[in-house]
Protein backbone atom coordinates (compact mmCIF):
# COMPACT_ATOMS: atom_id res chain seq x y z
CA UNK A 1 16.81 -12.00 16.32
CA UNK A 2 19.67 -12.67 14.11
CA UNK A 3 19.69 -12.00 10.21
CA UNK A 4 20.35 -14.08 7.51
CA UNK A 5 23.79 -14.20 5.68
CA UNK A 6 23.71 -11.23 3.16
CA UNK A 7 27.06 -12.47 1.30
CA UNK A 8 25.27 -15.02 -0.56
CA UNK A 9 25.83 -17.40 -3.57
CA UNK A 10 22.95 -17.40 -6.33
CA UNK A 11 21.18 -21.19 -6.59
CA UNK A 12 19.15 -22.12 -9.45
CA UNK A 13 16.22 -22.16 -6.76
CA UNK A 14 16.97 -18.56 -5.64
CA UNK A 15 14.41 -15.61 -6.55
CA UNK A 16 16.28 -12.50 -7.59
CA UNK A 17 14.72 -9.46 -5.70
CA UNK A 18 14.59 -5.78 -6.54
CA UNK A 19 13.19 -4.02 -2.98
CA UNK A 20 12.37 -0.54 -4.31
CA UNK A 21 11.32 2.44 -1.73
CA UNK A 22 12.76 0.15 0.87
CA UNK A 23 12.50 2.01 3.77
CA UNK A 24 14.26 0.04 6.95
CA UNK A 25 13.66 -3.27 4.96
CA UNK A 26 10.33 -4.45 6.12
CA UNK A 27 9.71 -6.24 2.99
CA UNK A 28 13.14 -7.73 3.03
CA UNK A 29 12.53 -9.10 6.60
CA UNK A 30 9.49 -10.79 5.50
CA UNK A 31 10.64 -12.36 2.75
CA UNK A 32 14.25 -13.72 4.37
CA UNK A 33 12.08 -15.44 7.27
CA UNK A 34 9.82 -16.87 4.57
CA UNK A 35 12.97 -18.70 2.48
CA UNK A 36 15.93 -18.80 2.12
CA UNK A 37 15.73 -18.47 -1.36
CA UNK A 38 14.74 -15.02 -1.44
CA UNK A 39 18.01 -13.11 -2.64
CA UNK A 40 17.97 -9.10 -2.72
CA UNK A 41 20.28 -8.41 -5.01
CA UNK A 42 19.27 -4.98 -5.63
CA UNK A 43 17.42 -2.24 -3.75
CA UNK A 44 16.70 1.62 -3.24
CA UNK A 45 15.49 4.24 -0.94
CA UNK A 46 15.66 7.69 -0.50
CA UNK A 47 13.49 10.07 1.94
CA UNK A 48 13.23 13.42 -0.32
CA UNK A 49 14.40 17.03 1.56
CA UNK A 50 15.79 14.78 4.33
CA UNK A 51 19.48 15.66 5.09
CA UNK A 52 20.30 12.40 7.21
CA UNK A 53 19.04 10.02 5.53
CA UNK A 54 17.97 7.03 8.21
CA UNK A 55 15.98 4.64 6.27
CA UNK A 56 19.14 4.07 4.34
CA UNK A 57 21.63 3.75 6.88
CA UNK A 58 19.32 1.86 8.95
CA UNK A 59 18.97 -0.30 6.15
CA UNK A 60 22.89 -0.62 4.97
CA UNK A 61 23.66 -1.12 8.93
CA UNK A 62 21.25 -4.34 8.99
CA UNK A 63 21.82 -5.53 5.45
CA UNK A 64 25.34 -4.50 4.28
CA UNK A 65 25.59 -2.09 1.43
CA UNK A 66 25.91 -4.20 -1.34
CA UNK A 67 23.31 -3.57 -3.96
CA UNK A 68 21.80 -0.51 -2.22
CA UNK A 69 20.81 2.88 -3.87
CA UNK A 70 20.60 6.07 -2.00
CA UNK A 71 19.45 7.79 -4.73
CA UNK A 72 16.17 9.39 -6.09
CA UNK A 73 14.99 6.44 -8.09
CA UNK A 74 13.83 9.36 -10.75
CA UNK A 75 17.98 9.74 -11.66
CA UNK A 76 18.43 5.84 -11.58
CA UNK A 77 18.73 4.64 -15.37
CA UNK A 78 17.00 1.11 -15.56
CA UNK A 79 20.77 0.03 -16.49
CA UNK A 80 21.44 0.64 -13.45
CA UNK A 81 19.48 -2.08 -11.88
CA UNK A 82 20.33 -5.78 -12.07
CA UNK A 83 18.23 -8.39 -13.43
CA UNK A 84 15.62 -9.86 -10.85
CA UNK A 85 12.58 -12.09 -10.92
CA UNK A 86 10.64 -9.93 -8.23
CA UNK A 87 10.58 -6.71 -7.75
CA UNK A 88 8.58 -5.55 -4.75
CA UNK A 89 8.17 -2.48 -2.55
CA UNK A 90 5.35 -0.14 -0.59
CA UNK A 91 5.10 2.39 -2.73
CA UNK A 92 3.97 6.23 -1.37
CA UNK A 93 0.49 6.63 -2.28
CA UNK A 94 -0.66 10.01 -3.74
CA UNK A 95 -1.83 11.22 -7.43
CA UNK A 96 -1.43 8.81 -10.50
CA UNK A 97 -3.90 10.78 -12.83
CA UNK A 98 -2.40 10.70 -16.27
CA UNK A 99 -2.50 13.88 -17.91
CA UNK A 100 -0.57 14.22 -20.92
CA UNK A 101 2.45 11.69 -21.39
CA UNK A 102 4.23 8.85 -19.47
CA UNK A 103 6.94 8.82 -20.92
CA UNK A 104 8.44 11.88 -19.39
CA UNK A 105 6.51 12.21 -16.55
CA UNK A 106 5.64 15.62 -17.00
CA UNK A 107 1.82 14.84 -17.19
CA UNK A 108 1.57 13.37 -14.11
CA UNK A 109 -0.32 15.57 -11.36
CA UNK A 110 0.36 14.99 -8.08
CA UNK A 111 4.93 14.78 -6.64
CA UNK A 112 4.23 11.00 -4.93
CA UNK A 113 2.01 10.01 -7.62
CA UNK A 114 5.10 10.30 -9.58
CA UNK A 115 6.77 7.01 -7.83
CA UNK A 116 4.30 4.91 -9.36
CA UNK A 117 5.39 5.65 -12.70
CA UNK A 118 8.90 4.65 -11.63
CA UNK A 119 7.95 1.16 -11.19
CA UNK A 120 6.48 1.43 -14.19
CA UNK A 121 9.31 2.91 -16.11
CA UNK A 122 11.40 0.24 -14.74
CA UNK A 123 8.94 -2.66 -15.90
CA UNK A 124 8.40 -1.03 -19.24
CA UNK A 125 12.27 -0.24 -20.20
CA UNK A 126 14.33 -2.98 -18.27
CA UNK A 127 15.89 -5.36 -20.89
CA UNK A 128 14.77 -7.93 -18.27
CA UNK A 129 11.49 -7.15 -15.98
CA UNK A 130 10.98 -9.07 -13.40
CA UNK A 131 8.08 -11.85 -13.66
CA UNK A 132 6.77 -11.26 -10.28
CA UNK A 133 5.38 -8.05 -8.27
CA UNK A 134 4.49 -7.95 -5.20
CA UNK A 135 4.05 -4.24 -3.89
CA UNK A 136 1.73 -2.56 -0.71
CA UNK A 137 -0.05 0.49 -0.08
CA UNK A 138 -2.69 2.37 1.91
CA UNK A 139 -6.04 0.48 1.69
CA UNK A 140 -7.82 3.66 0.74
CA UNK A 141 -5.79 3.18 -3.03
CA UNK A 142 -9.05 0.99 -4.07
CA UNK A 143 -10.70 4.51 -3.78
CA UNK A 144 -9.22 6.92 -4.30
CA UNK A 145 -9.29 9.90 -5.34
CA UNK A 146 -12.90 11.32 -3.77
CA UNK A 147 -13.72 12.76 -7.11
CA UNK A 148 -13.33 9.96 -9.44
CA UNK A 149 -13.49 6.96 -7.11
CA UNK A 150 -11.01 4.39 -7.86
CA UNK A 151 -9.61 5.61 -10.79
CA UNK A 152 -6.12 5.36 -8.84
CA UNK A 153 -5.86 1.96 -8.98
CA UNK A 154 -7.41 1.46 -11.96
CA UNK A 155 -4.49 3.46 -13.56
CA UNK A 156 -2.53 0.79 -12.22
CA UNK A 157 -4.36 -2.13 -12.62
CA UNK A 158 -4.64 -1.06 -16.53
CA UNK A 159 -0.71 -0.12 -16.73
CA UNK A 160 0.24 -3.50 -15.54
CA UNK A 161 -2.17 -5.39 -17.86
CA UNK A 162 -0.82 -3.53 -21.02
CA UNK A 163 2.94 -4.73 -19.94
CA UNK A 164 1.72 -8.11 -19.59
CA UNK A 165 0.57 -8.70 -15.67
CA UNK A 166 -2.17 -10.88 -14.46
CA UNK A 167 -2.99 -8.82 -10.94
CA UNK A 168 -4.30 -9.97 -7.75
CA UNK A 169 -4.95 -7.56 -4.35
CA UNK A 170 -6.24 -8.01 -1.27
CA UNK A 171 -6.70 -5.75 1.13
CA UNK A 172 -5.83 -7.41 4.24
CA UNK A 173 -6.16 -5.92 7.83
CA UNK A 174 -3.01 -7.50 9.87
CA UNK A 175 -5.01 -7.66 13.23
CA UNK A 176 -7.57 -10.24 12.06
CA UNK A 177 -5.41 -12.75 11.25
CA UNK A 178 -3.76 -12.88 14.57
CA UNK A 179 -0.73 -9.87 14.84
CA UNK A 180 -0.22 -7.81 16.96
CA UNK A 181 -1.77 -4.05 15.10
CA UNK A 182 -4.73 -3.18 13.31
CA UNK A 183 -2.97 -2.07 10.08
CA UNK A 184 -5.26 -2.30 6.60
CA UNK A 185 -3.26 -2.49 3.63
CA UNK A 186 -3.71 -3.16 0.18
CA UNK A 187 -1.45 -5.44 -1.02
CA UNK A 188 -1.16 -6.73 -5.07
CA UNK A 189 0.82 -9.42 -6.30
CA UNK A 190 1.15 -9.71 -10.12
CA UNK A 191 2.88 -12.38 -12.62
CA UNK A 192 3.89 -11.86 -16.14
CA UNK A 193 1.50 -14.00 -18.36
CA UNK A 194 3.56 -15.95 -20.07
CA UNK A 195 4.72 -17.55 -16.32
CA UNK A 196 3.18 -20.90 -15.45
CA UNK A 197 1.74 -19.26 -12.26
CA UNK A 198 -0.36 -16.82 -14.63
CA UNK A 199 -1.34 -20.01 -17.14
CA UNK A 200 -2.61 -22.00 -14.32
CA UNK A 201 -5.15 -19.51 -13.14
CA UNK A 202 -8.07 -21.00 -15.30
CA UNK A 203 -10.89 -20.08 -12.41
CA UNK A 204 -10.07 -16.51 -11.68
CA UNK A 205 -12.96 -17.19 -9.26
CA UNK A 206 -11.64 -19.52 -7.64
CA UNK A 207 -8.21 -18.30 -7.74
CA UNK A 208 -8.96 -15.28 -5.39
CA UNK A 209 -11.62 -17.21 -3.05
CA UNK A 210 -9.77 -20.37 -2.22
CA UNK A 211 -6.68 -21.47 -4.24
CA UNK A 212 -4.83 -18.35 -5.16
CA UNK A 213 -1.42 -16.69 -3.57
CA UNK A 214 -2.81 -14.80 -1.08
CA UNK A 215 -5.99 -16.60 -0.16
CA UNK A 216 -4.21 -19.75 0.57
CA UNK A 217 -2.22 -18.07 3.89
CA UNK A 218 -4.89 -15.71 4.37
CA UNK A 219 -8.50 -17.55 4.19
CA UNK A 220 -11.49 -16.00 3.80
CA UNK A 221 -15.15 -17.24 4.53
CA UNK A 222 -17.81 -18.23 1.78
CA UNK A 223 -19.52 -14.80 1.75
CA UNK A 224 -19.34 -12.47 -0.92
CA UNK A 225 -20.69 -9.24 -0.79
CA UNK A 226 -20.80 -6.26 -3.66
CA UNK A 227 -19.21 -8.76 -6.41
CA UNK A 228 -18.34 -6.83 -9.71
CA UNK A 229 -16.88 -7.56 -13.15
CA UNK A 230 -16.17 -4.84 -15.40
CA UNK A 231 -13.38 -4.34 -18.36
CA UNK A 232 -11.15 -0.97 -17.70
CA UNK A 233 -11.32 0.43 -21.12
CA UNK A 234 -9.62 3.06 -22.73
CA UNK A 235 -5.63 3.89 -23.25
CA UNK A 236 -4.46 5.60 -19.86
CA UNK A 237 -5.23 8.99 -20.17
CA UNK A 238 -8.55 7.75 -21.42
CA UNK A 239 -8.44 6.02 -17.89
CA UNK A 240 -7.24 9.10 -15.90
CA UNK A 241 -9.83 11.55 -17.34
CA UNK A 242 -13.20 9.21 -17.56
CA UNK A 243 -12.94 6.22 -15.13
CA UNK A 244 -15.97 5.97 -12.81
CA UNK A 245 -16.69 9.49 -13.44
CA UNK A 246 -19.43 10.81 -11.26
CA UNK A 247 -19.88 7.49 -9.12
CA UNK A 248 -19.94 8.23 -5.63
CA UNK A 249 -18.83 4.22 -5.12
CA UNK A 250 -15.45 2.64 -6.15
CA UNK A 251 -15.70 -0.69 -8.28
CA UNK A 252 -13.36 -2.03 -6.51
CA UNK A 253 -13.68 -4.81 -3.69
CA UNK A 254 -10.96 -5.51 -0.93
CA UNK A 255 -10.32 -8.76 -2.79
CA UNK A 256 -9.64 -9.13 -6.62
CA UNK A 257 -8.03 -9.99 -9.77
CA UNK A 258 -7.72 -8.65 -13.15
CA UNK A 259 -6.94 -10.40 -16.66
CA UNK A 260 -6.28 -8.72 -19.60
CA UNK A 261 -7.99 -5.17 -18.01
CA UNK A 262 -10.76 -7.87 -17.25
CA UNK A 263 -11.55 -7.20 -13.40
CA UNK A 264 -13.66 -9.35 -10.82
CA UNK A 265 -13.79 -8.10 -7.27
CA UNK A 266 -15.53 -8.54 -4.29
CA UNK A 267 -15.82 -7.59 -0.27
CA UNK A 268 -14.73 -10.78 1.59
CA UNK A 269 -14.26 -11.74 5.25
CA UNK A 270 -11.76 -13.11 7.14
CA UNK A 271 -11.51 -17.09 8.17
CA UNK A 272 -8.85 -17.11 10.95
CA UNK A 273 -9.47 -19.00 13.91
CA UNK A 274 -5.95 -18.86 15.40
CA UNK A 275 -4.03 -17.45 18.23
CA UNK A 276 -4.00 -13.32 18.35
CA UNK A 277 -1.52 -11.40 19.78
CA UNK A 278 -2.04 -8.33 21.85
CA UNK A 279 -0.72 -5.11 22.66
CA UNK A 280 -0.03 -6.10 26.49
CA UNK A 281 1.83 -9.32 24.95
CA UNK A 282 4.49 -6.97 23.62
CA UNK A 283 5.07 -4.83 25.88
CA UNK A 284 8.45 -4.63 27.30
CA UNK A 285 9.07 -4.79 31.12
CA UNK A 286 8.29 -1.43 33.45
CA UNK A 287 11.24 -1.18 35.25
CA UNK A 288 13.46 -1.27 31.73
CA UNK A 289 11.29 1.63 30.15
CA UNK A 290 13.09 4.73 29.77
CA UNK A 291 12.16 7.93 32.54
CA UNK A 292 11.10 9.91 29.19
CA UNK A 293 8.30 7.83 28.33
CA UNK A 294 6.22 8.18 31.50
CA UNK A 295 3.68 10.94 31.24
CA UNK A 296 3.92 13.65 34.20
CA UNK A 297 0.76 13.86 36.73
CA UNK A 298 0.38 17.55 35.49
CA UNK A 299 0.04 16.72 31.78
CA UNK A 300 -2.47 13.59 32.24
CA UNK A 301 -5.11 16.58 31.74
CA UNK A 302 -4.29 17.75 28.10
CA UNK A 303 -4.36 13.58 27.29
CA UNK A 304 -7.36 12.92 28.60
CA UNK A 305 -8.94 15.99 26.97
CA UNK A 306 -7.14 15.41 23.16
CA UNK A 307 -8.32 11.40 23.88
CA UNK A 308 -11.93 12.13 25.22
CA UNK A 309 -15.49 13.46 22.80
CA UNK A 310 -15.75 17.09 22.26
CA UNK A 311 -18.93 19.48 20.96
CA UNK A 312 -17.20 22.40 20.97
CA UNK A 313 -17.51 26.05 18.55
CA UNK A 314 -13.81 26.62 17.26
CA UNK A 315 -12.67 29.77 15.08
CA UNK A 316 -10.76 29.74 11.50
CA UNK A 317 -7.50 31.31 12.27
CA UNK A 318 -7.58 32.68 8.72
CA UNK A 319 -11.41 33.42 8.20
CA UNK A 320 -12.64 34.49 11.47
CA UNK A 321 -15.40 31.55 10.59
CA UNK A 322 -16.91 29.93 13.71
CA UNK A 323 -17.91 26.48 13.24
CA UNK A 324 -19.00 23.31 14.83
CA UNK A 325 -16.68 20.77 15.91
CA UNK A 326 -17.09 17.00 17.29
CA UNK A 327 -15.20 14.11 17.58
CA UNK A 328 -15.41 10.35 19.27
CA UNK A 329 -13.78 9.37 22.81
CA UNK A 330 -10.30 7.50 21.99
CA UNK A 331 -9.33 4.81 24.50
CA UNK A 332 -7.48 5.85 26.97
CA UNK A 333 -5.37 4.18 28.19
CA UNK A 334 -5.23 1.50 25.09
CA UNK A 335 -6.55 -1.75 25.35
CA UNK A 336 -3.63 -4.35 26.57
CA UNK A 337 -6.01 -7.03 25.61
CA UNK A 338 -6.61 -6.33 22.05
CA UNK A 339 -3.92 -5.55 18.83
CA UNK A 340 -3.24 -2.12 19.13
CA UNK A 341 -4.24 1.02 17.15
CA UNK A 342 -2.36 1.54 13.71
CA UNK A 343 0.95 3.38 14.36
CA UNK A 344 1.33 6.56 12.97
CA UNK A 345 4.40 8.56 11.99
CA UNK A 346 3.62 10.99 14.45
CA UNK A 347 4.04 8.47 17.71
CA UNK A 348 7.03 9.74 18.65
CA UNK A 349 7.62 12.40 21.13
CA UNK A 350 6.67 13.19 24.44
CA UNK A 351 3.88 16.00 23.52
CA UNK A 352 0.24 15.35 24.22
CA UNK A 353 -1.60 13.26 21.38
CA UNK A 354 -4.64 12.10 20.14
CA UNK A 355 -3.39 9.28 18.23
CA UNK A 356 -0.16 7.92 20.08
CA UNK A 357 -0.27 5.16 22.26
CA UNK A 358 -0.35 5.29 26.25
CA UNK A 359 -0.44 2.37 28.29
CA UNK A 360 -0.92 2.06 32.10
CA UNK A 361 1.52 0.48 33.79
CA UNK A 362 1.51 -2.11 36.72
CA UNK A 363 2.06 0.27 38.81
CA UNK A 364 -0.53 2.38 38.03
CA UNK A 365 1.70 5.17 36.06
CA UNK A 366 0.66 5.97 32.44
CA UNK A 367 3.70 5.96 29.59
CA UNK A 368 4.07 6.03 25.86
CA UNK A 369 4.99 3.22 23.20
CA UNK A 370 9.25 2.58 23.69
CA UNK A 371 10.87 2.07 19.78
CA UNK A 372 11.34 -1.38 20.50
CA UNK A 373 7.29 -1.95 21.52
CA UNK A 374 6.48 -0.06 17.87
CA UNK A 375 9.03 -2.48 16.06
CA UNK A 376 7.18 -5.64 17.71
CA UNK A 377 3.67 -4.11 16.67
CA UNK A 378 5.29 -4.40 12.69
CA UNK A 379 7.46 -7.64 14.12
CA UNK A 380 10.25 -6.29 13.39
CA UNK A 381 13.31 -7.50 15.03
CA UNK A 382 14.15 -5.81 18.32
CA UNK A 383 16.52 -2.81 18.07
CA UNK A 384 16.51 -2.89 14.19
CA UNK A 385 16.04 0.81 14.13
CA UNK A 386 18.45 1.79 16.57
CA UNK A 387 20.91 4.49 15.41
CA UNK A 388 18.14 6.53 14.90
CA UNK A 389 16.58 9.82 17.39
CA UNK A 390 13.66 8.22 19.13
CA UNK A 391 11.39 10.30 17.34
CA UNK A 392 12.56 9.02 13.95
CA UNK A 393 12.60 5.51 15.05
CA UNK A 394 8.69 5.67 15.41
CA UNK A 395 8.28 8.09 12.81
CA UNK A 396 10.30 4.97 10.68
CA UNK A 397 8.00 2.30 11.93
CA UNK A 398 4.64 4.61 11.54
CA UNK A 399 5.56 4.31 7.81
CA UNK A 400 6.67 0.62 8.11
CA UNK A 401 4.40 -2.31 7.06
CA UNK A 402 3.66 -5.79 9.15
CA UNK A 403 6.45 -7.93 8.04
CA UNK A 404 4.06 -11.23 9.06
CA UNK A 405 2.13 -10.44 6.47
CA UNK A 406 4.81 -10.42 4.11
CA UNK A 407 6.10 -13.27 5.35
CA UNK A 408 3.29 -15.75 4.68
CA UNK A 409 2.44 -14.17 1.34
CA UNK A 410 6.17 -14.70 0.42
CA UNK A 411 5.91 -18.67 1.44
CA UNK A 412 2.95 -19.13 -0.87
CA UNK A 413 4.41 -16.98 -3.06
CA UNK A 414 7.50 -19.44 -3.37
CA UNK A 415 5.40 -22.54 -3.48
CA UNK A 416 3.44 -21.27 -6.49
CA UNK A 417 6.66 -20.41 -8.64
CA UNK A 418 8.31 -23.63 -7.48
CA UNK A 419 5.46 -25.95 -8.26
């Protein structure tokens, strides 16, 4: 697959994008296949207490290094970054609890939670924010942490509404919409109320359920379940410290919006009735997969027993405790009929595993996932990750997102602003 031109001129129809934590560019891909229009103009990543840095050079080799930051984004004033009417990126989910102070960070518990507040420092201090967000992580974000469910995205949810964000999320599962990997991720898309995108949302309702940026490329059914509307009061520590306290539920639903710290939410299904693609469909040929992925005869045992149920009594190394412990039958081999299992950075190699992929082969051998097969689950373009040790390749992709997914949200994306 060939890329776009990166040595572009600006149009007065181009979107100016900011691609922050941008890993090998997933969200970059998504967006150049959706229009033309989108224009990175800036972007940033940086893998802490990494020497080589691979994301980055991965990302400079495919995209030029125009615009790109190799730097903590911490040490990067907002000066620093060009103007932009989207800024987007997956951001590493961890801690946001507030605990004393944003505006040094000190108060915030918790080194990843720490990112969030970058995105935030940038929207609050840039003489220019962008209008438009669109940003992606885990799907467990709508509930986290276990002891004060949801207050995590709540935090954000009421630190974009006090900068002036309307919000909408979905958490969308890439598998039931017809690609190729069972991968759940939240994703949120936000615009600045004083945009005509924001002022024509007059049914929030409605908005989410049928009309709205994300529901119009990814449909959902009539049914509703666990609908809730609730105002997220309180400044942010207020937030942090009391949100949903003692609740063993999250507020949340997988599909929402949020107004003025107004939320309405709800657990939808999917509507797709379209083509799905499978892990057999892409698979890459036997005879071109590398000797080192084939699994020896003599090591098919330790698979099948880290893949099959156990009941077994194990012993804490450090306590001496015996315990109980249990766990489900994997497939093995995987399923060529069905999307595949979500990748994980661990896939790469060639040790026994209970999570990475093994297929069997025509011939009857079994073998793991090659780097190209893991960039096709993501649909990634073949090879974009090469330069790269095998094992970093997959660990790249385990922490990649679908770029279909941003793909169609970027096309309706683009028709709302243009309309």
């Amino acid at each position: 697959m060939s890329y776009n031109n990166h040595s572009f001129a600006q149009t007065s129809n181009d979107l100016r994008v900011i691609e922050l934590f941008a890993g090998v560019g997933g969200f970059r891909i998504g967006l150049e296949r959706a229009s033309e229009h989108y224009k990175t103009v800036w972007n940033n990543q940086w893998e802490p207490s990494t020497k080589r840095q691979d994301a980055s050079i991965i990302y400079c080799s495919r995209f030029g290094a125009a615009g790109h930051s190799n730097a903590d984004i911490a040490t990067v004033d907002v000066d620093e970054i060009p103007d932009a009417d989207l800024l987007v990126g997956g951001f590493p989910c961890q801690d946001y609890s507030v605990a004393t102070t944003l505006r040094n960070s000190g108060g915030i518990e918790g080194k990843k939670g720490v990112l969030w507040w970058q995105i935030h420092r940038i929207l609050r201090d840039h003489k220019n924010p962008p209008k438009y967000l669109f940003l992606e992580n885990v799907d467990r974000l709508l509930k986290s942490p276990a002891s004060q469910r949801g207050r995590d995205f709540a935090i954000i949810l009421a630190s974009l509404s006090d900068l002036g964000y309307v919000v909408e999320w979905r958490v969308i599962n890439a598998a039931e919409y017809g690609m190729p990997q069972r991968r759940r991720r939240t994703y949120i898309v936000a615009y600045h109320k004083d945009t005509d995108v924001a002022k024509s949302i007059t049914d929030p309702m409605n908005w989410i359920a049928k009309n709205g940026t994300m529901a119009e490329v990814f449909p959902i059914t009539d049914s509703v379940e666990k609908k809730s509307e609730f105002k997220i009061a309180g400044d942010l520590s207020q937030v942090s410290a009391t949100f949903n306290k003692g609740k063993n539920l999250s507020p949340f639903g997988d599909t929402g919006i949020m107004i003025d710290r107004n939320v309405m939410s709800f657990d939808s299904e999917p509507d797709y009735h379209g083509v799905t693609l499978t892990l057999g469909q892409i698979l890459i040929d036997e005879k071109d997969v590398p000797a080192e992925f084939f699994i020896l005869e003599e090591e098919l045992k330790q698979w099948e027993y880290l893949k099959g149920s156990k009941s077994e009594k194990r012993v804490n190394k450090t306590t001496g405790h015996e315990y109980n412990y249990s766990e489900g039958k994997m497939a093995f081999p995987d399923y060529l009929d069905k999307p595949s299992r979500t990748i994980i950075t661990g896939e790469g190699g060639s040790g026994a595993s209970r999570f990475k992929h093994v297929v069997l082969t025509p011939s009857g051998r079994y073998r793991r996932l090659t780097p190209v097969e893991l960039e096709r689950l993501n649909m990634f373009p073949d090879n974009h990750t090469l330069g790269a040790s095998d094992i970093r390749r997959a660990f790249l992709m385990g922490n990649a997102l679908v770029t279909g997914i941003i793909e169609n949200i970027g096309i309706s994306l683009m028709n709302k602003i243009k309309k």
